[in-house]
C-alpha atoms as a PDB file:
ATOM      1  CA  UNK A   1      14.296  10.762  25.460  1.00  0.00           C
ATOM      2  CA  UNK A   2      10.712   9.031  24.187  1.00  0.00           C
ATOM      3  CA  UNK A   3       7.688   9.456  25.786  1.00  0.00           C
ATOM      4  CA  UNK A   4       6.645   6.937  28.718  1.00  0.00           C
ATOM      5  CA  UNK A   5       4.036   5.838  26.748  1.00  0.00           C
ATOM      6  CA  UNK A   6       6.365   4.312  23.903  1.00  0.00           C
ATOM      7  CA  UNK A   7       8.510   2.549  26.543  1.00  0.00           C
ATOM      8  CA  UNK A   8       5.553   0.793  28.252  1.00  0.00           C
ATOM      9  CA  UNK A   9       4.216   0.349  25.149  1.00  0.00           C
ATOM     10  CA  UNK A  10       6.888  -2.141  23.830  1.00  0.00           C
ATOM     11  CA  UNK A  11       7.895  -3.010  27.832  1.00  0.00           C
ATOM     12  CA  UNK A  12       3.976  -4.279  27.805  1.00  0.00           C
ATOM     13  CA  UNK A  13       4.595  -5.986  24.369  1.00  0.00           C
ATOM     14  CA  UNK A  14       7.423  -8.006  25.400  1.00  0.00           C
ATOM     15  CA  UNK A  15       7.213  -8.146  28.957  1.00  0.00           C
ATOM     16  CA  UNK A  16       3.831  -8.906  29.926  1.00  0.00           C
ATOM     17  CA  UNK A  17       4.273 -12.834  30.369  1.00  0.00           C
ATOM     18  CA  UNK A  18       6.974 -15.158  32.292  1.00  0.00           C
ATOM     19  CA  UNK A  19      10.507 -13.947  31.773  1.00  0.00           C
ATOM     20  CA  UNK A  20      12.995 -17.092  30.549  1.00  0.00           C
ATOM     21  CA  UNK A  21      15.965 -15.286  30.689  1.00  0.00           C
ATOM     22  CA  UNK A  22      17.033 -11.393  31.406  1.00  0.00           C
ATOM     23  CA  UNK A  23      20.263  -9.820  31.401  1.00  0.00           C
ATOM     24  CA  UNK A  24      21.436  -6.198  31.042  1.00  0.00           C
ATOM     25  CA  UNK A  25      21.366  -6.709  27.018  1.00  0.00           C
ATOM     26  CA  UNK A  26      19.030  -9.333  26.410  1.00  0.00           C
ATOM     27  CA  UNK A  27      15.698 -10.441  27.841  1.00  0.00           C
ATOM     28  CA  UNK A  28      13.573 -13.705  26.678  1.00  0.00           C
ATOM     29  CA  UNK A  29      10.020 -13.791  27.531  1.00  0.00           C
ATOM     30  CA  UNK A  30       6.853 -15.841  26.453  1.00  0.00           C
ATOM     31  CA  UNK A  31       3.296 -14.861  26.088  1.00  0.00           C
ATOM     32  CA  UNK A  32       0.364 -17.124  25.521  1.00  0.00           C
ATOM     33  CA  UNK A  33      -1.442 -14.479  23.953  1.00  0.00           C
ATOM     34  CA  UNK A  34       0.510 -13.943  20.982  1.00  0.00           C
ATOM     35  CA  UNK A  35      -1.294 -14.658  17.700  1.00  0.00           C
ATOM     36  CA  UNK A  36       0.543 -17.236  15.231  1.00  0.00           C
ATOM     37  CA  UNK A  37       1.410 -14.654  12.874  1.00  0.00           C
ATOM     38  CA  UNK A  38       2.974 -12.851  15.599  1.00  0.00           C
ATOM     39  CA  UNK A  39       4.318 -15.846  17.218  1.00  0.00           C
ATOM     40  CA  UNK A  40       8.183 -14.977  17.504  1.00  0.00           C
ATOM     41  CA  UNK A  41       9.053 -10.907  17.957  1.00  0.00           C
ATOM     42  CA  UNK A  42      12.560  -9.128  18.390  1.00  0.00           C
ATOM     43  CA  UNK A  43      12.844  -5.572  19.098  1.00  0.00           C
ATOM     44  CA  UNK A  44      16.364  -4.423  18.842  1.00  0.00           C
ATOM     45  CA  UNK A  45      16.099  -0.986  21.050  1.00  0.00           C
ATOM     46  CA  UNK A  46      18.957   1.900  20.651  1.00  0.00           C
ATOM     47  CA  UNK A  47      19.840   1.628  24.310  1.00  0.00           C
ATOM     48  CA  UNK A  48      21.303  -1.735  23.555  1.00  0.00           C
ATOM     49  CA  UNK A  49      18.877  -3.728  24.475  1.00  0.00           C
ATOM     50  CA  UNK A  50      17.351  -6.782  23.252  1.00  0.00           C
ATOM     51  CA  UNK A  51      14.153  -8.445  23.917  1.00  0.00           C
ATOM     52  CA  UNK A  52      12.281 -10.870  22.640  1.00  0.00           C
ATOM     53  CA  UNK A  53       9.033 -13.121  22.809  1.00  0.00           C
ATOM     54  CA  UNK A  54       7.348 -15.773  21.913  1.00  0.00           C
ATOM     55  CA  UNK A  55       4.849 -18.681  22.430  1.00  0.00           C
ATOM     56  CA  UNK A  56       4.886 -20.797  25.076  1.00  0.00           C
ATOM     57  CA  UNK A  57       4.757 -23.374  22.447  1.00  0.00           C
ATOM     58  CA  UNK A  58       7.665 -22.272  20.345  1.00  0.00           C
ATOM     59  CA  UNK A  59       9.605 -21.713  23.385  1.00  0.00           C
ATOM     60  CA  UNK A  60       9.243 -25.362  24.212  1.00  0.00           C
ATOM     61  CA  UNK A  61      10.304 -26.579  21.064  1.00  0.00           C
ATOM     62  CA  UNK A  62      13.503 -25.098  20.670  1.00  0.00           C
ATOM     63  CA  UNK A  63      13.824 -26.023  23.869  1.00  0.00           C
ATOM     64  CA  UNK A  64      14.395 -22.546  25.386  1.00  0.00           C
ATOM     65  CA  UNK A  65      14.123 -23.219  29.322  1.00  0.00           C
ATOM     66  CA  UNK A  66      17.052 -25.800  28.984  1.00  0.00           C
ATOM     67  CA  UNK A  67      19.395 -22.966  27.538  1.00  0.00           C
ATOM     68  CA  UNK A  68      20.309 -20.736  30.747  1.00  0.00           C
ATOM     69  CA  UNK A  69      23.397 -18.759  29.375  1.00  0.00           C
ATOM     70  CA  UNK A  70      21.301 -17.932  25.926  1.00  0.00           C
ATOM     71  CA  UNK A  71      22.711 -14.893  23.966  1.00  0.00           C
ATOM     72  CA  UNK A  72      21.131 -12.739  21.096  1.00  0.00           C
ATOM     73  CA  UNK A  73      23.416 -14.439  18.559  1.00  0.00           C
ATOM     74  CA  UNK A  74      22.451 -17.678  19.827  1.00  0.00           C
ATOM     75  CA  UNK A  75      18.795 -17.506  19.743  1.00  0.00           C
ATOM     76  CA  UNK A  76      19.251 -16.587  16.222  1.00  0.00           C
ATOM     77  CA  UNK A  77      21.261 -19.079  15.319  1.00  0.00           C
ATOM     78  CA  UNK A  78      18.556 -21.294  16.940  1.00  0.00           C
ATOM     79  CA  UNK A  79      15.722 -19.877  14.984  1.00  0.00           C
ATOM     80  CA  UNK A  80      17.857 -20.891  12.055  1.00  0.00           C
ATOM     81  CA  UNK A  81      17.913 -24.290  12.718  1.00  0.00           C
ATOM     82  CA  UNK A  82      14.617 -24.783  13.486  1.00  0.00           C
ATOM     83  CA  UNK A  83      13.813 -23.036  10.256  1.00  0.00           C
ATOM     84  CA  UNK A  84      12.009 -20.148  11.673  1.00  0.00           C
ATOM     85  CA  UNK A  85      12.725 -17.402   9.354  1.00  0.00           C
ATOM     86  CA  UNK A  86      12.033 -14.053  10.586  1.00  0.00           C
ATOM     87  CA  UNK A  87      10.762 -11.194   8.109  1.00  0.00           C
ATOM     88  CA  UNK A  88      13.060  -8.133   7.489  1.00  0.00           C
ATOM     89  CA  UNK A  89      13.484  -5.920  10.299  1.00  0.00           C
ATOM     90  CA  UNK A  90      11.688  -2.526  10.082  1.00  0.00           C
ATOM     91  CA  UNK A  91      13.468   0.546  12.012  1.00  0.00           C
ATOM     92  CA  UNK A  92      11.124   2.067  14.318  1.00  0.00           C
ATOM     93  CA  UNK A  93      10.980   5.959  14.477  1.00  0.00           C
ATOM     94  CA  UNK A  94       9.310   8.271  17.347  1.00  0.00           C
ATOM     95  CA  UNK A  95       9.359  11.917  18.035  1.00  0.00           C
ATOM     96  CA  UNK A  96      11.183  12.725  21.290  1.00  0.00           C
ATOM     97  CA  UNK A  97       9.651  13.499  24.120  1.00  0.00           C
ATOM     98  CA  UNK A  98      10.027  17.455  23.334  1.00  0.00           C
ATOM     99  CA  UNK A  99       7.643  17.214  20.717  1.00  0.00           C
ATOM    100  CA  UNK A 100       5.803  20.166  21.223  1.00  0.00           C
ATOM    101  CA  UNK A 101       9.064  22.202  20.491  1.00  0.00           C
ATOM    102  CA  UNK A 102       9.554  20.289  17.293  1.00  0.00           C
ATOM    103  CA  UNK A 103       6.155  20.188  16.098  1.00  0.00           C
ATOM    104  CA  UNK A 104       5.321  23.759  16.727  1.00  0.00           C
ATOM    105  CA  UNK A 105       3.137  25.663  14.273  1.00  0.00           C
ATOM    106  CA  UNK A 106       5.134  26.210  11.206  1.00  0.00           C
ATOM    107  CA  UNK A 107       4.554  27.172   7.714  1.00  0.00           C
ATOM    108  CA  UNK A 108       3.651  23.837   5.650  1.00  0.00           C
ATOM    109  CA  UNK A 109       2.550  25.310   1.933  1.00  0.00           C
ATOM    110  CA  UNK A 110      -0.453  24.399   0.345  1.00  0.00           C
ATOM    111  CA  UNK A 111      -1.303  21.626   2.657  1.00  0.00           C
ATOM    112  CA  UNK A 112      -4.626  20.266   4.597  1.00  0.00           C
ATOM    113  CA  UNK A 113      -6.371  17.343   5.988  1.00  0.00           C
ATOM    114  CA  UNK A 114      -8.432  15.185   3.356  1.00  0.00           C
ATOM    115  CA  UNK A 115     -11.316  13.583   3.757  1.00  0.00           C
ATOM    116  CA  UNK A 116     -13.695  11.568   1.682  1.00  0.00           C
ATOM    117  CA  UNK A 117     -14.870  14.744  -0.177  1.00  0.00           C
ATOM    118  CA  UNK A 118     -11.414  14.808  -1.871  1.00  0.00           C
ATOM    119  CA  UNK A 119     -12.436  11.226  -3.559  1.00  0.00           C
ATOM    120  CA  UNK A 120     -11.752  12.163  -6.997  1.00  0.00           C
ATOM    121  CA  UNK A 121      -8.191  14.051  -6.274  1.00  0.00           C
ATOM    122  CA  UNK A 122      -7.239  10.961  -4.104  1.00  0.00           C
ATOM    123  CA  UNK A 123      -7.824   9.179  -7.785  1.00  0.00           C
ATOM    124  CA  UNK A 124      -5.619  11.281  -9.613  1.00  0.00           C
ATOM    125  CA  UNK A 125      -3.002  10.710  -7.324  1.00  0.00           C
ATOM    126  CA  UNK A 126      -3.358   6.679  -7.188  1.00  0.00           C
ATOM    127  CA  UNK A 127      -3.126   6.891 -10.675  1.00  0.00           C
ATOM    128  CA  UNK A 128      -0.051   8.892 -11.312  1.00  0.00           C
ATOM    129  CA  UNK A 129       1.380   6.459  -8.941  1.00  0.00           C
ATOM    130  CA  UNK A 130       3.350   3.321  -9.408  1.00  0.00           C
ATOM    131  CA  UNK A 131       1.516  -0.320  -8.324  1.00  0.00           C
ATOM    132  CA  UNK A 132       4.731  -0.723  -6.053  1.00  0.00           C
ATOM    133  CA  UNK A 133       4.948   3.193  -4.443  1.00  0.00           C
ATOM    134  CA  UNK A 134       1.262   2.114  -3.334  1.00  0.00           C
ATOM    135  CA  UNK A 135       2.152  -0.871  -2.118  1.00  0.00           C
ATOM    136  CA  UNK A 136       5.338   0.138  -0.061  1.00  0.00           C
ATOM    137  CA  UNK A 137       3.620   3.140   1.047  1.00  0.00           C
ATOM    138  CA  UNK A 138       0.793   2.191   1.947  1.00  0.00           C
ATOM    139  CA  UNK A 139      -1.305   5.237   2.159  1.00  0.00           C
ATOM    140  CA  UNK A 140      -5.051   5.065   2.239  1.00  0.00           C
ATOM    141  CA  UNK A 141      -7.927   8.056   1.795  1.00  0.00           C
ATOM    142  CA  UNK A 142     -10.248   5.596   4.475  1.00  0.00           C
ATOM    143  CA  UNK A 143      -7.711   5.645   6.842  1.00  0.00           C
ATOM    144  CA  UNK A 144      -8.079   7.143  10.330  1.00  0.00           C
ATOM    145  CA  UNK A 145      -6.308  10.297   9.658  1.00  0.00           C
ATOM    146  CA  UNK A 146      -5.017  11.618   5.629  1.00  0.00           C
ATOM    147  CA  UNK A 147      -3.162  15.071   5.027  1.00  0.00           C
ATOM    148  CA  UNK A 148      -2.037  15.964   1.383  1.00  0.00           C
ATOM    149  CA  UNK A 149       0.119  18.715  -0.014  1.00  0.00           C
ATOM    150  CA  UNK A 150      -0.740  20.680  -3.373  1.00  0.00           C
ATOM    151  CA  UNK A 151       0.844  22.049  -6.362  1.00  0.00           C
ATOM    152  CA  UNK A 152      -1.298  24.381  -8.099  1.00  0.00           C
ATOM    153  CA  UNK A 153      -4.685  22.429  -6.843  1.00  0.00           C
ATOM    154  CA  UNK A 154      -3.266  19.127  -7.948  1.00  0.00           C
ATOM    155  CA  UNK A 155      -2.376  16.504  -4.910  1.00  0.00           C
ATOM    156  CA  UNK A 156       1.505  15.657  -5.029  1.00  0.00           C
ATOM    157  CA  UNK A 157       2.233  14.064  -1.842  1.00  0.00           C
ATOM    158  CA  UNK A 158      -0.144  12.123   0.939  1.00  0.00           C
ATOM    159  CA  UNK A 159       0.579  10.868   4.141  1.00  0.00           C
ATOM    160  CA  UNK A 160      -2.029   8.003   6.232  1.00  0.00           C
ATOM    161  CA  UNK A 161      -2.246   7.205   9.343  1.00  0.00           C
ATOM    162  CA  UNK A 162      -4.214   4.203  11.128  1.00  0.00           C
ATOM    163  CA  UNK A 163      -4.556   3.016  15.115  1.00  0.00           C
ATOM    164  CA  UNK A 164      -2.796  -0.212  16.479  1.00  0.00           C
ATOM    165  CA  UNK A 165      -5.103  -2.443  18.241  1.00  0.00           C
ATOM    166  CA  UNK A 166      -5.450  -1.675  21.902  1.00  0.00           C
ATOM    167  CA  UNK A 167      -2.357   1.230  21.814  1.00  0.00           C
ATOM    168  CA  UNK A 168      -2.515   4.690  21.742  1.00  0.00           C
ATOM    169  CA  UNK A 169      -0.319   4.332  18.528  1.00  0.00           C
ATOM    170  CA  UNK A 170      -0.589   5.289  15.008  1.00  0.00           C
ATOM    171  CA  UNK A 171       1.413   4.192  12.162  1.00  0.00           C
ATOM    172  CA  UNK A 172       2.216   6.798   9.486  1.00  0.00           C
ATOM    173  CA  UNK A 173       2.575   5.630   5.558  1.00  0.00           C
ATOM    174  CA  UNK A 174       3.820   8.601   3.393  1.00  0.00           C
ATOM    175  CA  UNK A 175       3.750   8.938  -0.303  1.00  0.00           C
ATOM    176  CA  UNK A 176       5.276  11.664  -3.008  1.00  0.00           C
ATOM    177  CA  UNK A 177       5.010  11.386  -6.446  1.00  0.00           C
ATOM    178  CA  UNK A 178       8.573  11.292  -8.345  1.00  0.00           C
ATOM    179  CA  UNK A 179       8.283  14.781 -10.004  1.00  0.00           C
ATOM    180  CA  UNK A 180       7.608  16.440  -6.726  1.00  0.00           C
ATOM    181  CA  UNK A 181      10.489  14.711  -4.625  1.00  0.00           C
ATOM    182  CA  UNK A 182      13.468  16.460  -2.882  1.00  0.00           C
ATOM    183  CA  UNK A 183      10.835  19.276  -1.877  1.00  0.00           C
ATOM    184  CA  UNK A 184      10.204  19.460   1.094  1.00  0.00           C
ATOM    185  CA  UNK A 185       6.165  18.338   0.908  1.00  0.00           C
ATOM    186  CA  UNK A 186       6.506  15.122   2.550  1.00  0.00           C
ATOM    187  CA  UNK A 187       8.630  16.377   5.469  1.00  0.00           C
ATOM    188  CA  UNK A 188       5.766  19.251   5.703  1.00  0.00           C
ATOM    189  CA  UNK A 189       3.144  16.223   5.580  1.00  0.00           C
ATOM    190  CA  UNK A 190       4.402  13.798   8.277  1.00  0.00           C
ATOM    191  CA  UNK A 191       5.010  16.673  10.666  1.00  0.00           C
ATOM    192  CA  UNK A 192       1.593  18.140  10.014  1.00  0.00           C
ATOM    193  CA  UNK A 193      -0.105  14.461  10.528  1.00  0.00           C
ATOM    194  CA  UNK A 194       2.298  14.031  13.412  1.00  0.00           C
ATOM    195  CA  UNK A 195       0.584  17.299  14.914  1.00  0.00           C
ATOM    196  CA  UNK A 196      -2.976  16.210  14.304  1.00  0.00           C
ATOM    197  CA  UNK A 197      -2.046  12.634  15.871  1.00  0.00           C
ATOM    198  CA  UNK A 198      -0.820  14.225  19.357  1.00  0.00           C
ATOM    199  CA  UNK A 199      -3.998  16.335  18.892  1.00  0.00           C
ATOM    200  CA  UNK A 200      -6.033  13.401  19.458  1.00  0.00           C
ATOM    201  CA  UNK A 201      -3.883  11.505  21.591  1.00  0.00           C
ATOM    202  CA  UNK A 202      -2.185   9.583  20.177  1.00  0.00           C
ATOM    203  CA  UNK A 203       1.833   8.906  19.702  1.00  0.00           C
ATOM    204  CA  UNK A 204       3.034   8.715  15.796  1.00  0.00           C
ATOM    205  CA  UNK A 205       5.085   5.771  14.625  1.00  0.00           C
ATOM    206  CA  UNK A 206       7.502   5.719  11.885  1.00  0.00           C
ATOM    207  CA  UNK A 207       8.183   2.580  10.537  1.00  0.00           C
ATOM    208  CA  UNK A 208      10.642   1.811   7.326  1.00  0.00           C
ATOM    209  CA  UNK A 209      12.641  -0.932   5.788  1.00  0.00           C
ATOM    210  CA  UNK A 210      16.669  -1.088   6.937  1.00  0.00           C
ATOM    211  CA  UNK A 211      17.678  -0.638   3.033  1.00  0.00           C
ATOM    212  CA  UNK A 212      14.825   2.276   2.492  1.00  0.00           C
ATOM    213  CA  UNK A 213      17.636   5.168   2.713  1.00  0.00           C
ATOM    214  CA  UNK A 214      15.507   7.664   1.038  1.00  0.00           C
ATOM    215  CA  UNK A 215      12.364   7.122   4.266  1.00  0.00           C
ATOM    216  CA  UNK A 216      15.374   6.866   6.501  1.00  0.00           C
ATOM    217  CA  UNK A 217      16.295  10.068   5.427  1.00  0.00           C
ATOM    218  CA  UNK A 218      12.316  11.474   5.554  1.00  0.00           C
ATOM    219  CA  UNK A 219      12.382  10.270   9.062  1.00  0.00           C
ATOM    220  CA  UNK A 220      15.351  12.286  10.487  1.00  0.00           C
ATOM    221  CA  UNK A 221      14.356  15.331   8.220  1.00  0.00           C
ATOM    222  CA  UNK A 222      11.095  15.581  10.066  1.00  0.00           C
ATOM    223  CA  UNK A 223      12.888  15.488  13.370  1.00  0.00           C
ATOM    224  CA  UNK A 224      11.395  12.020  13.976  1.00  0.00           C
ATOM    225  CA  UNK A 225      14.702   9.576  16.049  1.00  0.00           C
ATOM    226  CA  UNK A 226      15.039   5.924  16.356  1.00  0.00           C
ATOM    227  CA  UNK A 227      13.892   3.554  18.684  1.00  0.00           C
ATOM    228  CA  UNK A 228      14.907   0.388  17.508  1.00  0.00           C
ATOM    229  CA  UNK A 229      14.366  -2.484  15.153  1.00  0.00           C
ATOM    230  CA  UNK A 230      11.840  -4.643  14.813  1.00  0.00           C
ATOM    231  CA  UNK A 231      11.173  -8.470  13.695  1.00  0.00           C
ATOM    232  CA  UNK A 232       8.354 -10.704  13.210  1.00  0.00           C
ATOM    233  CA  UNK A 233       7.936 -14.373  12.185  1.00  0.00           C
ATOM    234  CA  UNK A 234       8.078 -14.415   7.925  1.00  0.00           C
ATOM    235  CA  UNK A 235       4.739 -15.437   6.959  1.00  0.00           C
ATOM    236  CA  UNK A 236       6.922 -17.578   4.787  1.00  0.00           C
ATOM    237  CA  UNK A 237       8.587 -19.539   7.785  1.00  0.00           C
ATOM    238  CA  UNK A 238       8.700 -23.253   7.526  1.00  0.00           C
ATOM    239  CA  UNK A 239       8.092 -23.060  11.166  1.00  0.00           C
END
């Protein structure tokens, strides 16, 4: 259904250290490598799978090793006593494998790469933006790759994209401005992004908030489907 890439990917992820514990449905693995911030992970896959990992340093303080018949539901339930609080769990979108099929030239409007020439409409477009659309959306005009649709010369919707480290992976961040919603320009955006990512190499990533319906909805529309969900450790974690 996804490309091999994506599945090695997030096999490599979680996988690539000593396995504690793996059943069909749930796998527990630790990796020395993991940075702090990244220091507990759960990916929640659609094929009913779940894996995660952590330190070898965690793992030994909640005591992990001396747990044999560990479930999902447990481990979280340990987490919570430990007080390590996980941050909300983002779903994680991909195009299928037939992408070419689904991202085949199309009509997309009055739409087209930007670059750093398109400075000043970039700035018309932050400002007619709200502080917290920015935020969530996180589109950028430095970014490694930015496409923008028009409305009569004037920029209405803007999509980013920029690299994980050591991945053939790009995240995409999408932005339209309230007046120009519910028409079709950010669909037309992500797909035409999504193009110019496979163009280079690389594999898009969709990633949204569980309660975002309206991205959720963005997502399917642009014939992106779901991988999974994902967790990190909270920045905020006691632990």
């Amino acid at each position: 259904m996804f490309a091999q890439e994506i599945t090695e990917f997030w096999r490599r992820t979680f996988l690539s250290g000593g396995v504690l514990r793996r059943d069909d449905s749930f796998t527990v693995a630790v990796n020395p490598d993991l940075s702090d911030e990244n220091r507990v992970m759960v990916l929640e896959a659609t094929d009913g799978q779940t894996m995660v990992v952590l330190t070898p340093a965690l793992a030994d303080r909640l005591d992990l090793a001396r747990r044999p018949d560990l479930t999902a539901p447990a481990f979280r339930r340990i987490l919570d006593e430990a007080s390590v609080t996980l941050h909300g769990a983002d779903y994680v979108f991909y195009f299928p494998e037939a992408r070419s099929s689904l991202l085949r030239d199309e009509p997309t409007g009055d739409l087209r790469q930007l670059t750093a020439r398109d400075g000043a409409v970039f700035a018309a477009f932050e400002d007619a933006a709200s502080e917290q659309d920015l935020e969530d959306a996180y589109v950028e005009l430095d970014h490694w790759a930015v496409f923008g649709a028009f409305d009569q010369d004037r920029l209405v919707c803007a999509a980013s994209m920029y690299p994980w480290e050591d991945a053939q992976i790009v995240d995409t961040g999408v932005l339209t401005l309230p007046p120009s919603r519910g028409k079709g320009h950010a669909r037309n955006v992500v797909r035409a992004i999504s193009r110019h990512a496979y163009e280079q190499g690389f594999e898009p990533q969709y990633r949204c908030q569980l309660d975002n319906q309206a991205s959720v909805a963005l997502a399917k529309a642009s014939g992106l489907m779901l991988f999974g969900k994902w967790q990190v450790v909270s920045p905020d974690s006691a632990n």
